[in-house]
N, C-alpha and C. Protein backbone atom coordinates (compact mmCIF):
# COMPACT_ATOMS: atom_id res chain seq x y z
N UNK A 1 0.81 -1.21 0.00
CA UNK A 1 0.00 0.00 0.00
C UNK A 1 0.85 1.26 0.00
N UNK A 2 1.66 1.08 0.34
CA UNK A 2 2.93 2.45 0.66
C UNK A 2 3.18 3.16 -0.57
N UNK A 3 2.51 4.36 -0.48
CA UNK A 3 3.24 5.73 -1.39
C UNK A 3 4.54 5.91 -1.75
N UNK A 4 5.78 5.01 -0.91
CA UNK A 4 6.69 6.03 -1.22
C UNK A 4 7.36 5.14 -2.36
N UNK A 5 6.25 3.96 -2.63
CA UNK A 5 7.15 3.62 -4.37
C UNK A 5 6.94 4.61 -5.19
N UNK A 6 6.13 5.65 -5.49
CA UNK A 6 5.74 6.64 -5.90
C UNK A 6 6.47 7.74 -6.10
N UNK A 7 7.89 7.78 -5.09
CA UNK A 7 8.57 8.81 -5.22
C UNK A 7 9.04 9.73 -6.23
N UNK A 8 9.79 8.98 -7.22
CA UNK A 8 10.27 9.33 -8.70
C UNK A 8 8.94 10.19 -9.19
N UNK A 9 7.56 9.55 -9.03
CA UNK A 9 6.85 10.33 -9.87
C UNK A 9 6.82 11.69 -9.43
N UNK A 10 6.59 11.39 -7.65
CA UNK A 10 6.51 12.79 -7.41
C UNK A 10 7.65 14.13 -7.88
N UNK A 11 8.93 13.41 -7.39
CA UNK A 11 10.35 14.19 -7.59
C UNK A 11 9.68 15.08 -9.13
N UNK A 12 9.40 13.94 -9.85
CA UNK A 12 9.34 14.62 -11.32
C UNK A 12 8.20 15.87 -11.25
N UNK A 13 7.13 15.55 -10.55
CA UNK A 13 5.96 17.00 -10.36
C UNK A 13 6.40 18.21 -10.11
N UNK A 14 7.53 17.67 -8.65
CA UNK A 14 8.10 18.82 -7.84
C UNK A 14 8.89 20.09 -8.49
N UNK A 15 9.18 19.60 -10.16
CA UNK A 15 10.27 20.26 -10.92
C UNK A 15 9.72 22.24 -10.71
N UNK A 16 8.84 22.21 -10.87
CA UNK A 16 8.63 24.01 -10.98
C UNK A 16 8.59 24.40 -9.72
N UNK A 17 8.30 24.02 -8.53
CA UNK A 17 8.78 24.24 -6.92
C UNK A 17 10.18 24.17 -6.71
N UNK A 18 10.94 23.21 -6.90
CA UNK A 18 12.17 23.21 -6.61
C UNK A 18 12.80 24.15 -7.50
N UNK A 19 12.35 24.10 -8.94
CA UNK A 19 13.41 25.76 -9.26
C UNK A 19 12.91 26.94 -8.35
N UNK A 20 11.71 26.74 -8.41
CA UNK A 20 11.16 28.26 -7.18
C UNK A 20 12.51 28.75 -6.09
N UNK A 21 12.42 27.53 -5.80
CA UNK A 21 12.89 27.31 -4.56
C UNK A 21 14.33 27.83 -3.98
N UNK A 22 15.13 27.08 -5.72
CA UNK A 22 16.35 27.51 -5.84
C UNK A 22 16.54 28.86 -6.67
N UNK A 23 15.46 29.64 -7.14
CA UNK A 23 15.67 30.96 -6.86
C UNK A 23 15.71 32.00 -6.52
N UNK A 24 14.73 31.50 -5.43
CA UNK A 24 15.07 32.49 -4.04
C UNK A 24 15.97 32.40 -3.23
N UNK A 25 17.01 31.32 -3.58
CA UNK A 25 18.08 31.02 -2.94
C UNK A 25 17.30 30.67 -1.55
N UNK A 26 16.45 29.49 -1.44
CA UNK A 26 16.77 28.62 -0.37
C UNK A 26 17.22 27.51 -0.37
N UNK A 27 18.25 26.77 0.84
CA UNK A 27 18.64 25.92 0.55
C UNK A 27 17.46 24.58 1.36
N UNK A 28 18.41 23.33 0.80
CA UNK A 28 17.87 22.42 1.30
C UNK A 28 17.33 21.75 2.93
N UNK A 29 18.55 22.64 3.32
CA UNK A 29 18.57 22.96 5.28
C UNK A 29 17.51 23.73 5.75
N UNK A 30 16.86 24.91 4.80
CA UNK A 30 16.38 25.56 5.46
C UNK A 30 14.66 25.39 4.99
N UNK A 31 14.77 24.35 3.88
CA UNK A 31 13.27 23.85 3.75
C UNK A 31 12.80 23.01 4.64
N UNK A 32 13.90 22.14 5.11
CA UNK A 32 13.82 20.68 6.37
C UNK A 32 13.39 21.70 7.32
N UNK A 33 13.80 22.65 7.70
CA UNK A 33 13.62 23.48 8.71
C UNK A 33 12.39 24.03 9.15
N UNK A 34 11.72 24.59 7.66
CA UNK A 34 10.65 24.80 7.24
C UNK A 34 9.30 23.70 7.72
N UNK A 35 9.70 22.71 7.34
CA UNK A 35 8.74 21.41 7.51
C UNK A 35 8.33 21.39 8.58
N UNK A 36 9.43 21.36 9.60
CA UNK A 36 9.69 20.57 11.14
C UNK A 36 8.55 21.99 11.89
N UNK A 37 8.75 23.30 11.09
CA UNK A 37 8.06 24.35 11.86
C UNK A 37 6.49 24.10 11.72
N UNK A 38 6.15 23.69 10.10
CA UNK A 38 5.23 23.26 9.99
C UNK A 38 4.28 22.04 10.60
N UNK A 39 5.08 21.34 10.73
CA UNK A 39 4.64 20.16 11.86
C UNK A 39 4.45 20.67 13.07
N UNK A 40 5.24 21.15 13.54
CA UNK A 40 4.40 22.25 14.94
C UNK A 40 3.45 23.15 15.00
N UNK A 41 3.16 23.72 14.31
CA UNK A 41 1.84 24.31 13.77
C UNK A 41 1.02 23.15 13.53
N UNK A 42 1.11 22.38 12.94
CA UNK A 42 -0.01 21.13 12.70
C UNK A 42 -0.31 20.40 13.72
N UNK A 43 0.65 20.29 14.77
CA UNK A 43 0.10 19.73 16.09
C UNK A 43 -0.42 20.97 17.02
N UNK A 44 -0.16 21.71 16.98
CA UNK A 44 -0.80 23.02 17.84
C UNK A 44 -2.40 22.98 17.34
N UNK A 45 -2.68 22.82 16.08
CA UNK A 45 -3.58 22.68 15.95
C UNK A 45 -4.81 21.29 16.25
N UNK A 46 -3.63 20.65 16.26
CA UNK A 46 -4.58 19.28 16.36
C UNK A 46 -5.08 19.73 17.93
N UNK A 47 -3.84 19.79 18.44
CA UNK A 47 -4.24 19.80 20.07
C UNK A 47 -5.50 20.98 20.18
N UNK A 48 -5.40 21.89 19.20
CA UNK A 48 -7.30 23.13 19.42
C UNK A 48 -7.93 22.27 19.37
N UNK A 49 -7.99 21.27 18.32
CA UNK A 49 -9.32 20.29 17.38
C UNK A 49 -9.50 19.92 18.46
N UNK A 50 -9.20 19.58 19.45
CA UNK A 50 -10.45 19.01 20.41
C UNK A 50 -11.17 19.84 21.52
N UNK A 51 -10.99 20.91 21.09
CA UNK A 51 -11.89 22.37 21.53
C UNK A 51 -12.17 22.55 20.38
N UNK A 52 -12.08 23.10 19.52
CA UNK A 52 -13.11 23.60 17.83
C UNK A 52 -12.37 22.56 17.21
N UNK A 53 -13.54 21.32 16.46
CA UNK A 53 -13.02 20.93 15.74
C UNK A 53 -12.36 21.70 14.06
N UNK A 54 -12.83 22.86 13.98
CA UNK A 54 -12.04 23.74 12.98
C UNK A 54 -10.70 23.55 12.67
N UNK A 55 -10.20 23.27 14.34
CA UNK A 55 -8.93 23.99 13.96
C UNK A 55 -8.04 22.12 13.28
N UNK A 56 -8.78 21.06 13.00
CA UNK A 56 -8.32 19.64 12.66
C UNK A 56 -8.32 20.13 11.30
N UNK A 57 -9.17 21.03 10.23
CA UNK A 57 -8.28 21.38 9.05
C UNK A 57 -7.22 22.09 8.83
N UNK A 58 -7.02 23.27 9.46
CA UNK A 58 -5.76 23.96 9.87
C UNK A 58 -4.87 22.95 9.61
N UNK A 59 -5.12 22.11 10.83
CA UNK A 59 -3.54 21.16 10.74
C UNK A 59 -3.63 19.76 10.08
N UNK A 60 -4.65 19.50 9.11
CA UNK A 60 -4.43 18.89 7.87
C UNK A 60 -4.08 19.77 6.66
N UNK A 61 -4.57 20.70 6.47
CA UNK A 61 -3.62 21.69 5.81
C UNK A 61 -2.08 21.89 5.87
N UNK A 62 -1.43 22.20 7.44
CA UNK A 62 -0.21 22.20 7.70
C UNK A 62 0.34 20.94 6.97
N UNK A 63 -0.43 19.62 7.73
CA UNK A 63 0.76 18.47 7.58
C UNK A 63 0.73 18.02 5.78
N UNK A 64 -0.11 18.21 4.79
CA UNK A 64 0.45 18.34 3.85
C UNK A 64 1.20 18.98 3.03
N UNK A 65 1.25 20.43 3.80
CA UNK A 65 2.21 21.37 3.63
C UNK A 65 3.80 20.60 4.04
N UNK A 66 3.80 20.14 5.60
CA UNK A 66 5.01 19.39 5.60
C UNK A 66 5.63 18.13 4.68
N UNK A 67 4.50 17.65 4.49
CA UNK A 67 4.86 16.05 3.08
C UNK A 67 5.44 16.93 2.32
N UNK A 68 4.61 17.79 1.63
CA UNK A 68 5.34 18.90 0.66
C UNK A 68 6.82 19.31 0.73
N UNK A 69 7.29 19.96 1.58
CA UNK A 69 8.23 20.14 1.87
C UNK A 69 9.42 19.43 1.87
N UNK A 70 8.71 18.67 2.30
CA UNK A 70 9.94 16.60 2.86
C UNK A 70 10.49 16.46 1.83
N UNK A 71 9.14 16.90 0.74
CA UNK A 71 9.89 15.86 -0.88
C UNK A 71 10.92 17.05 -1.32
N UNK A 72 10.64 18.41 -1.11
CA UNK A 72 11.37 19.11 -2.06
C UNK A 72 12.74 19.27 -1.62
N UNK A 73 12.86 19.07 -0.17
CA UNK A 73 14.31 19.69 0.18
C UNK A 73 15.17 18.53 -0.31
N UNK A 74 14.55 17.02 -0.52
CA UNK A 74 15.78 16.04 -1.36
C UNK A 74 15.96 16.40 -2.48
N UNK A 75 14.92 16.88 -3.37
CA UNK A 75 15.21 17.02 -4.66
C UNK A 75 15.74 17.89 -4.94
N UNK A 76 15.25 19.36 -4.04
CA UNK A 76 16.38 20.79 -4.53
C UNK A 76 18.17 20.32 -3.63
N UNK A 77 18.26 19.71 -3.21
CA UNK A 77 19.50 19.11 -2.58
C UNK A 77 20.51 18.46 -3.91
N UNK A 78 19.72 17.68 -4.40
CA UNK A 78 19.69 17.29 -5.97
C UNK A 78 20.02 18.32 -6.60
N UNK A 79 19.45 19.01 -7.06
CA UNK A 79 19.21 20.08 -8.02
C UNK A 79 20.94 20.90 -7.99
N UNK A 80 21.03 21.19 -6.41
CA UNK A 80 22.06 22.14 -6.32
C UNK A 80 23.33 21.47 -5.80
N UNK A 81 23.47 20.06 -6.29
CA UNK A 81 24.42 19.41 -6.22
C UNK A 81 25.00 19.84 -4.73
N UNK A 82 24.23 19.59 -4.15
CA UNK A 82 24.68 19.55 -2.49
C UNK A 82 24.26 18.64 -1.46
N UNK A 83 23.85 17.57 -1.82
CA UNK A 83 23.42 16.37 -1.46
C UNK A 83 24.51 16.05 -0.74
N UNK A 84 24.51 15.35 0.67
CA UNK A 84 25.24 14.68 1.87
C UNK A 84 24.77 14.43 2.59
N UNK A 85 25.40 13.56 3.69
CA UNK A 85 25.27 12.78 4.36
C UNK A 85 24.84 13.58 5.56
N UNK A 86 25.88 14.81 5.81
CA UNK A 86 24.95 15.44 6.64
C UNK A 86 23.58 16.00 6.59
N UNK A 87 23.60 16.45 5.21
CA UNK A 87 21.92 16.66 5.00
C UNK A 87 20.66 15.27 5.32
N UNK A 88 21.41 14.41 4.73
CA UNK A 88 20.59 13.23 5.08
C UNK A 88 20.17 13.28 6.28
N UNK A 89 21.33 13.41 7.25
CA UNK A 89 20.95 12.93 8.53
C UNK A 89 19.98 13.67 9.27
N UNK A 90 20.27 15.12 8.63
CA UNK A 90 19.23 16.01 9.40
C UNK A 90 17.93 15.87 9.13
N UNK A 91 17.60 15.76 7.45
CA UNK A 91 16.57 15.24 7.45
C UNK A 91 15.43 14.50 7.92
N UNK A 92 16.07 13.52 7.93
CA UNK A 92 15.16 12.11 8.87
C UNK A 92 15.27 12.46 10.22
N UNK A 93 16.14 13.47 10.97
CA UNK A 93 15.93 13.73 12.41
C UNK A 93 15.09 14.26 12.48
N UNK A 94 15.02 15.66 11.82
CA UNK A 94 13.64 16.46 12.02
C UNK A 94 12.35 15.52 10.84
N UNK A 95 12.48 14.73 10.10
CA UNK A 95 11.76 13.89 9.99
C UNK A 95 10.72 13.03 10.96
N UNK A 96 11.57 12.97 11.80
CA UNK A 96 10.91 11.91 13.11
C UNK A 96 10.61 12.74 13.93
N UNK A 97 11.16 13.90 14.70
CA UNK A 97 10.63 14.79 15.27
C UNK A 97 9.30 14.98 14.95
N UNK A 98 9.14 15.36 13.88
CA UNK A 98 7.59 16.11 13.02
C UNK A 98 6.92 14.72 13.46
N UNK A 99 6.88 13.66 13.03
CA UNK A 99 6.36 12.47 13.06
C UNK A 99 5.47 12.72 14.65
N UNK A 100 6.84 12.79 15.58
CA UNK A 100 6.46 12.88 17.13
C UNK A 100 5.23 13.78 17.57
N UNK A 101 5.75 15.20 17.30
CA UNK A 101 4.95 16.09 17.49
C UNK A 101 3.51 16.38 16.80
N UNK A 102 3.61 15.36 15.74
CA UNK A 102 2.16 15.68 15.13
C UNK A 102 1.35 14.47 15.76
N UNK A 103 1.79 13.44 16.10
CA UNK A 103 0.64 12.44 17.01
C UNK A 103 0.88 13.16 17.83
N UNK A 104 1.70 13.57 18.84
CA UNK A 104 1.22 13.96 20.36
C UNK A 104 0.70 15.08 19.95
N UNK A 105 0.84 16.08 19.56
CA UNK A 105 -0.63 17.01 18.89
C UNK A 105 -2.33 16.26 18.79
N UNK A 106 -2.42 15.10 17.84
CA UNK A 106 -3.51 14.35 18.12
C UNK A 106 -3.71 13.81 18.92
N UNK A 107 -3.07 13.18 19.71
CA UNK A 107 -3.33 12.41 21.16
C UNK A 107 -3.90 13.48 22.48
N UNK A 108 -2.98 14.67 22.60
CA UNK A 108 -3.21 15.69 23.53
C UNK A 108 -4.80 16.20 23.19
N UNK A 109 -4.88 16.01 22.15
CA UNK A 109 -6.18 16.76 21.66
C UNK A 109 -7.62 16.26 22.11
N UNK A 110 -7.12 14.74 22.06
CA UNK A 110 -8.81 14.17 22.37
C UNK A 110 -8.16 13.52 23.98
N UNK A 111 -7.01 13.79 24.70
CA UNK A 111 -6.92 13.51 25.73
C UNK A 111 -6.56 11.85 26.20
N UNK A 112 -5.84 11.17 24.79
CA UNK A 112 -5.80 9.71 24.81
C UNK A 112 -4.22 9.35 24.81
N UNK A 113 -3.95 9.73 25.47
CA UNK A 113 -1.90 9.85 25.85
C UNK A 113 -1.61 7.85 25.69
N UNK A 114 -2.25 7.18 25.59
CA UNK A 114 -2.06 5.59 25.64
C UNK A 114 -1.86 5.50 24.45
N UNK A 115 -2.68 6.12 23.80
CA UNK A 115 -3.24 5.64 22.02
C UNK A 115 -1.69 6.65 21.31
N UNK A 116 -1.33 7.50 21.95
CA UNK A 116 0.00 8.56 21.78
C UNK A 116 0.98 7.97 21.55
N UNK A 117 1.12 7.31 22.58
CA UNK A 117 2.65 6.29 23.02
C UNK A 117 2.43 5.17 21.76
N UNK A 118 1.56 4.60 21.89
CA UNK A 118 1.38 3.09 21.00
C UNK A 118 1.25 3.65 19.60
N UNK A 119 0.95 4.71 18.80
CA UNK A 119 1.11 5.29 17.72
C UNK A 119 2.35 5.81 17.31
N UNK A 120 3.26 6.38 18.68
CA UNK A 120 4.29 6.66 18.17
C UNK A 120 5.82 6.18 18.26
N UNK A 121 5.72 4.85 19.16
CA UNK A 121 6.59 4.15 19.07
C UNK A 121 6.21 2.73 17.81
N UNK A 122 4.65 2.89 17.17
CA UNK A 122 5.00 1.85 16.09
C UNK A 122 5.05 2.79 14.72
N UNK A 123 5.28 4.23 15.08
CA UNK A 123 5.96 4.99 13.70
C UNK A 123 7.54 4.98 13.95
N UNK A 124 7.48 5.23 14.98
CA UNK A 124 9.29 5.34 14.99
C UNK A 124 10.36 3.50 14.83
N UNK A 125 9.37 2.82 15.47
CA UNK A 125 9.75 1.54 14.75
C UNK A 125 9.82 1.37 13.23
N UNK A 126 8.63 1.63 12.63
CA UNK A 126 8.53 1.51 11.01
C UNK A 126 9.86 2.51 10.91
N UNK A 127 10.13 3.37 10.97
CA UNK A 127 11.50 4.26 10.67
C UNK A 127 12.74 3.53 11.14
N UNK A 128 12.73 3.56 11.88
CA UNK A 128 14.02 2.66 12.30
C UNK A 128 14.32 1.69 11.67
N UNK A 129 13.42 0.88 11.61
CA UNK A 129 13.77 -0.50 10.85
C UNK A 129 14.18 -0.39 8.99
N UNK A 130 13.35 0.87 8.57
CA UNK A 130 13.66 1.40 7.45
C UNK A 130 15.31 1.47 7.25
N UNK A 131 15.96 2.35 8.45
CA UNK A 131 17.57 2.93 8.07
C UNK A 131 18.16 1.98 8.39
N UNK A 132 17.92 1.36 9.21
CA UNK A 132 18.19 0.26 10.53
C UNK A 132 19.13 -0.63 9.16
N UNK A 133 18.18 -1.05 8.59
CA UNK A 133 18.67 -2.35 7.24
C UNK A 133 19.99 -1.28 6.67
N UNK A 134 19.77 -0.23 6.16
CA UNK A 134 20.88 0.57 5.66
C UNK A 134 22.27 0.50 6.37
N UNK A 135 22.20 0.61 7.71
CA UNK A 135 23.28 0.49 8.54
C UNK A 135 24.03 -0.79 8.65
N UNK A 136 22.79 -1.79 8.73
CA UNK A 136 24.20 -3.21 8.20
C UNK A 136 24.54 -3.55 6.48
N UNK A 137 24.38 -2.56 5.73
CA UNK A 137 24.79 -2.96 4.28
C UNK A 137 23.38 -3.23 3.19
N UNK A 138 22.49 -3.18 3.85
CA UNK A 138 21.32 -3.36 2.57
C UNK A 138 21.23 -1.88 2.43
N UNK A 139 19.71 -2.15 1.38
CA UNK A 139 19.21 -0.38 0.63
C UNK A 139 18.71 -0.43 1.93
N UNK A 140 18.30 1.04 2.08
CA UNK A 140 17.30 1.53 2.95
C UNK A 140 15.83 0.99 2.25
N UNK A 141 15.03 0.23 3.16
CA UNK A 141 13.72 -0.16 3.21
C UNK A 141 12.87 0.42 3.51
N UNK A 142 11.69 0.59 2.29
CA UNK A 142 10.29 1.77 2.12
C UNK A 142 9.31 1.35 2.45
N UNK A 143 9.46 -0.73 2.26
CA UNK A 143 8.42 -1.01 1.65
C UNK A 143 7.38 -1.19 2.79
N UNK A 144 6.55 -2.24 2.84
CA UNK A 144 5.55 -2.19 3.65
C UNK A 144 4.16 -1.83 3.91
N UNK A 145 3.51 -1.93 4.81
CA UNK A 145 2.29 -1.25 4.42
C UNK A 145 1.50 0.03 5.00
N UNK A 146 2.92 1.21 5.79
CA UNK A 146 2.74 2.49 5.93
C UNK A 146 3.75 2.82 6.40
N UNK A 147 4.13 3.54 4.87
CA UNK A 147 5.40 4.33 5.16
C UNK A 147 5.28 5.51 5.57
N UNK A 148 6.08 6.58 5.40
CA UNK A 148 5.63 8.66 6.00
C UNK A 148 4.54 8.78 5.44
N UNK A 149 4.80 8.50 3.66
CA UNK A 149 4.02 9.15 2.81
C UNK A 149 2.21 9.03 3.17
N UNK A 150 2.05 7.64 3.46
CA UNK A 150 0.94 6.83 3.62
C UNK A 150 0.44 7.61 5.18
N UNK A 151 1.55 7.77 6.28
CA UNK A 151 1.15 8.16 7.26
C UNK A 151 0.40 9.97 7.14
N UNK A 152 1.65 10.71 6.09
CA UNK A 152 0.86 12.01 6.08
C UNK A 152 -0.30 12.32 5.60
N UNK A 153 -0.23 11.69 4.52
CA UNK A 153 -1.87 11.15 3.69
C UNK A 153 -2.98 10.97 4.88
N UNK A 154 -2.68 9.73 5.68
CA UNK A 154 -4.14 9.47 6.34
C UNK A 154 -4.01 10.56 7.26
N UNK A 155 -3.05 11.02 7.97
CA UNK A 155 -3.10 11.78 8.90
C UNK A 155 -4.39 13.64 7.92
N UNK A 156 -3.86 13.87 6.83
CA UNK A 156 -4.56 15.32 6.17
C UNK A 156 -5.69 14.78 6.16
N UNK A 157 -5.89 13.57 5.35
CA UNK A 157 -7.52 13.03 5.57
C UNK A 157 -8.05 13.53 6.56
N UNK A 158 -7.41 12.35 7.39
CA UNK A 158 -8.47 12.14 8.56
C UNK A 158 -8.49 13.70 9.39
N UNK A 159 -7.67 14.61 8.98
CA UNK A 159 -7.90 15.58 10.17
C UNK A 159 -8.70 16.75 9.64
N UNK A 160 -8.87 16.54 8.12
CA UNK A 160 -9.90 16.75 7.29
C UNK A 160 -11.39 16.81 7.65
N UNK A 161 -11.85 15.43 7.99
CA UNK A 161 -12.70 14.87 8.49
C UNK A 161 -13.09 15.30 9.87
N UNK A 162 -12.15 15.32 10.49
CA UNK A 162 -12.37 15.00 11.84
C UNK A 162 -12.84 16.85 12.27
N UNK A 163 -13.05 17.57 11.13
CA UNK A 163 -13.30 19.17 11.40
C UNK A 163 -15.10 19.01 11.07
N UNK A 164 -15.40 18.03 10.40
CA UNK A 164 -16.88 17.85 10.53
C UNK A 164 -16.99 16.34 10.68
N UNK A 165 -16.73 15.78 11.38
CA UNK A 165 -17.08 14.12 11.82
C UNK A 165 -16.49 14.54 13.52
N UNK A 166 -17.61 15.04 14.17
CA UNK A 166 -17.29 14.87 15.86
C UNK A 166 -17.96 13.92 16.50
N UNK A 167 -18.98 13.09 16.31
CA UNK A 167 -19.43 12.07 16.92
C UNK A 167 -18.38 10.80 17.09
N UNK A 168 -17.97 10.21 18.25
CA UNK A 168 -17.62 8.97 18.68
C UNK A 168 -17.93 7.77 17.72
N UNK A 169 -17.37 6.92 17.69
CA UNK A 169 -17.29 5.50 17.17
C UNK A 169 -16.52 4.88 17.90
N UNK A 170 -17.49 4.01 18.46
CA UNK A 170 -17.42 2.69 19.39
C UNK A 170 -16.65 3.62 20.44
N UNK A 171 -17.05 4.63 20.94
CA UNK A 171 -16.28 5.14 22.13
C UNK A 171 -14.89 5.99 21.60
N UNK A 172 -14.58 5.90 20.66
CA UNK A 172 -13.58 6.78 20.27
C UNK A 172 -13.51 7.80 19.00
N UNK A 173 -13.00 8.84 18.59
CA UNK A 173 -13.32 9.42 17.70
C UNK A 173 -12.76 9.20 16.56
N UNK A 174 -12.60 9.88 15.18
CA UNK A 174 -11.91 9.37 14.06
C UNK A 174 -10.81 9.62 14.72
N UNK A 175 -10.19 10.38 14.98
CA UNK A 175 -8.66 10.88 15.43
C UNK A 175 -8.35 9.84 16.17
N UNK A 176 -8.95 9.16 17.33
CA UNK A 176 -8.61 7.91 17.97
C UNK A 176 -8.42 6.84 17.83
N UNK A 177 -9.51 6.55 16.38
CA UNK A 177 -9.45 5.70 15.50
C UNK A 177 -7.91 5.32 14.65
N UNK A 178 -7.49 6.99 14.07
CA UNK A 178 -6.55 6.61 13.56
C UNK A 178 -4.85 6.81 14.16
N UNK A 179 -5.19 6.86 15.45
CA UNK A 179 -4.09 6.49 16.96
C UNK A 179 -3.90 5.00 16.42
N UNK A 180 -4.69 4.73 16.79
CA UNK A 180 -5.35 2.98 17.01
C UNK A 180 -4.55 2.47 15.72
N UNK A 181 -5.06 2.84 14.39
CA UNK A 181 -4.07 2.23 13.29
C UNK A 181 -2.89 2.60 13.03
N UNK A 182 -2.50 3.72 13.53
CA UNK A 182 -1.09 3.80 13.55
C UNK A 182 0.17 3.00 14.51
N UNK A 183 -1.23 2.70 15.84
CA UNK A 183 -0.02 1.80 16.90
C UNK A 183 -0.01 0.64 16.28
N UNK A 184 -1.08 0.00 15.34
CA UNK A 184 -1.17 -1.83 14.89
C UNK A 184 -0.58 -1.73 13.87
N UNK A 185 -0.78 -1.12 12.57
CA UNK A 185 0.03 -1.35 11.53
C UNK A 185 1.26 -0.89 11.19
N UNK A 186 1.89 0.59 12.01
CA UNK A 186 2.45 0.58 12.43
C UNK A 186 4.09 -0.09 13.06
N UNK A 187 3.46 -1.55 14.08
CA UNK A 187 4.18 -2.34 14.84
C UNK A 187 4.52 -3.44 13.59
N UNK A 188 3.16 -3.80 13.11
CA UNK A 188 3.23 -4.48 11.85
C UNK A 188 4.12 -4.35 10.60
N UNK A 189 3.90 -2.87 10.25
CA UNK A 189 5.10 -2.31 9.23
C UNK A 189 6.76 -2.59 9.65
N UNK A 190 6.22 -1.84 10.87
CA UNK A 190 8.20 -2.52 11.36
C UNK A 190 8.71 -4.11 11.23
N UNK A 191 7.66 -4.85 12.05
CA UNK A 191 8.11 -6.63 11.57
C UNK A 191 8.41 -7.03 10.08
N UNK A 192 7.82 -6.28 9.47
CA UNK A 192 7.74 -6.36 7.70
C UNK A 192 8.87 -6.41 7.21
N UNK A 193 9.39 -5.13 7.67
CA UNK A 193 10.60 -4.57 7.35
C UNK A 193 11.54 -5.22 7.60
N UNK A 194 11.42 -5.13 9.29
CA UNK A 194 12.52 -6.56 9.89
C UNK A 194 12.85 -8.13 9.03
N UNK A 195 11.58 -8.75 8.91
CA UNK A 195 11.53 -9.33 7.88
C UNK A 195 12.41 -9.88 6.79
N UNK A 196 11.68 -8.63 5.81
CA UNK A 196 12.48 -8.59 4.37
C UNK A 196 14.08 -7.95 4.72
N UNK A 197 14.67 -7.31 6.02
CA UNK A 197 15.41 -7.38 5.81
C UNK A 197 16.38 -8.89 6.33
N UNK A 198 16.35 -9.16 7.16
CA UNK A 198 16.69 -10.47 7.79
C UNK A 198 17.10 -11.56 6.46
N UNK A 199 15.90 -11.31 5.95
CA UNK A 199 16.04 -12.37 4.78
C UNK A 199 17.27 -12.11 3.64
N UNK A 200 17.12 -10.88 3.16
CA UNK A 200 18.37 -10.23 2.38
C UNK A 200 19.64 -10.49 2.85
N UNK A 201 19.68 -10.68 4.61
CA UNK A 201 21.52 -10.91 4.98
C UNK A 201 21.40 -12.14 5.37
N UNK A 202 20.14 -13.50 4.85
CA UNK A 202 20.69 -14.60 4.81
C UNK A 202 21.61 -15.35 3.64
């Protein structure tokens, strides 16, 4: 199910943003930068949504603003032949950061700090296990069945939704709902990963 086989296509969309980008002279550091701010704004808002649900488009707005972002600072990195390792690294740090702060934004919001923890230690698993394979000698691993891409997606949806869907289901709301699939598939995505990689260094 994972978006991020998709990448290439996107890179190729991104082409009239990333010249934008690189002619205002920003660099690739300071779009990552950009993102990570945006993800805080998107959890500030989540955490309103459970006082006005209004403010759950706000920060589905934001967090596809951040996907946005994610993709361009690799490709203008590309672009301006400044691609490294240190950029990499920063990336995926404030990568996972944003990750953090935008569930505990949703969790704080409807007041479900359990559904917080279990959502965001089976995203940071799916990540880990992603670089994790990179570090003993394989590619870095996308595959699975929710990668970022897949996560920012349901996350704009659902917070979409969740600005006119306030009634409960089965005791919890959509936003809780999609706590709930992020801690199971999630935990799931990471074994996946683990998995297919295990198998590659037999």
């Amino acid at each position: 199910m994972t978006l991020d086989r998709f990448r290439p296509l996107a890179d190729r969309a991104l082409n009239p943003f990333v010249r934008a980008a690189a002619a205002v002279g920003l660099t690739p550091n300071t779009v990552s930068v950009l993102a990570i701010v945006l993800a805080g704004g998107a959890a500030g808002a989540f955490y309103q949504g459970g006082e006005d649900p209004l403010f759950y488009a706000l920060g589905a707005v934001l967090v596809f603003l951040n996907g946005w972002l994610d993709l361009i600072d690799g490709a203008l990195a590309r672009r301006l032949e400044v691609a490294s390792e240190a950029g990499d690294l920063l990336d995926h740090v404030l990568d996972r950061y944003a990750d953090i702060v935008i569930l505990v934004g949703l969790a704080a919001g409807i007041g479900r700090y359990d559904l917080g923890l279990a959502a965001v230690t089976g995203v940071l698993m799916t990540s880990y296990l992603g670089t994790q394979a990179q570090a003993v000698g394989l590619d870095r691993v996308y595959g699975g069945l929710l990668g970022r891409a897949d996560r920012l997606v349901l996350i704009g949806v659902v917070g979409g939704a969740a600005a006119v869907v306030t009634e409960p289901i089965e005791s919890l709301t959509i936003v809780g709902w999609l706590l709930v699939v992020f801690a199971i598939v999630g935990h799931f995505t990471a074994l996946q990963r683990f998995y297919y990689a295990m198998g590659d260094l037999r």
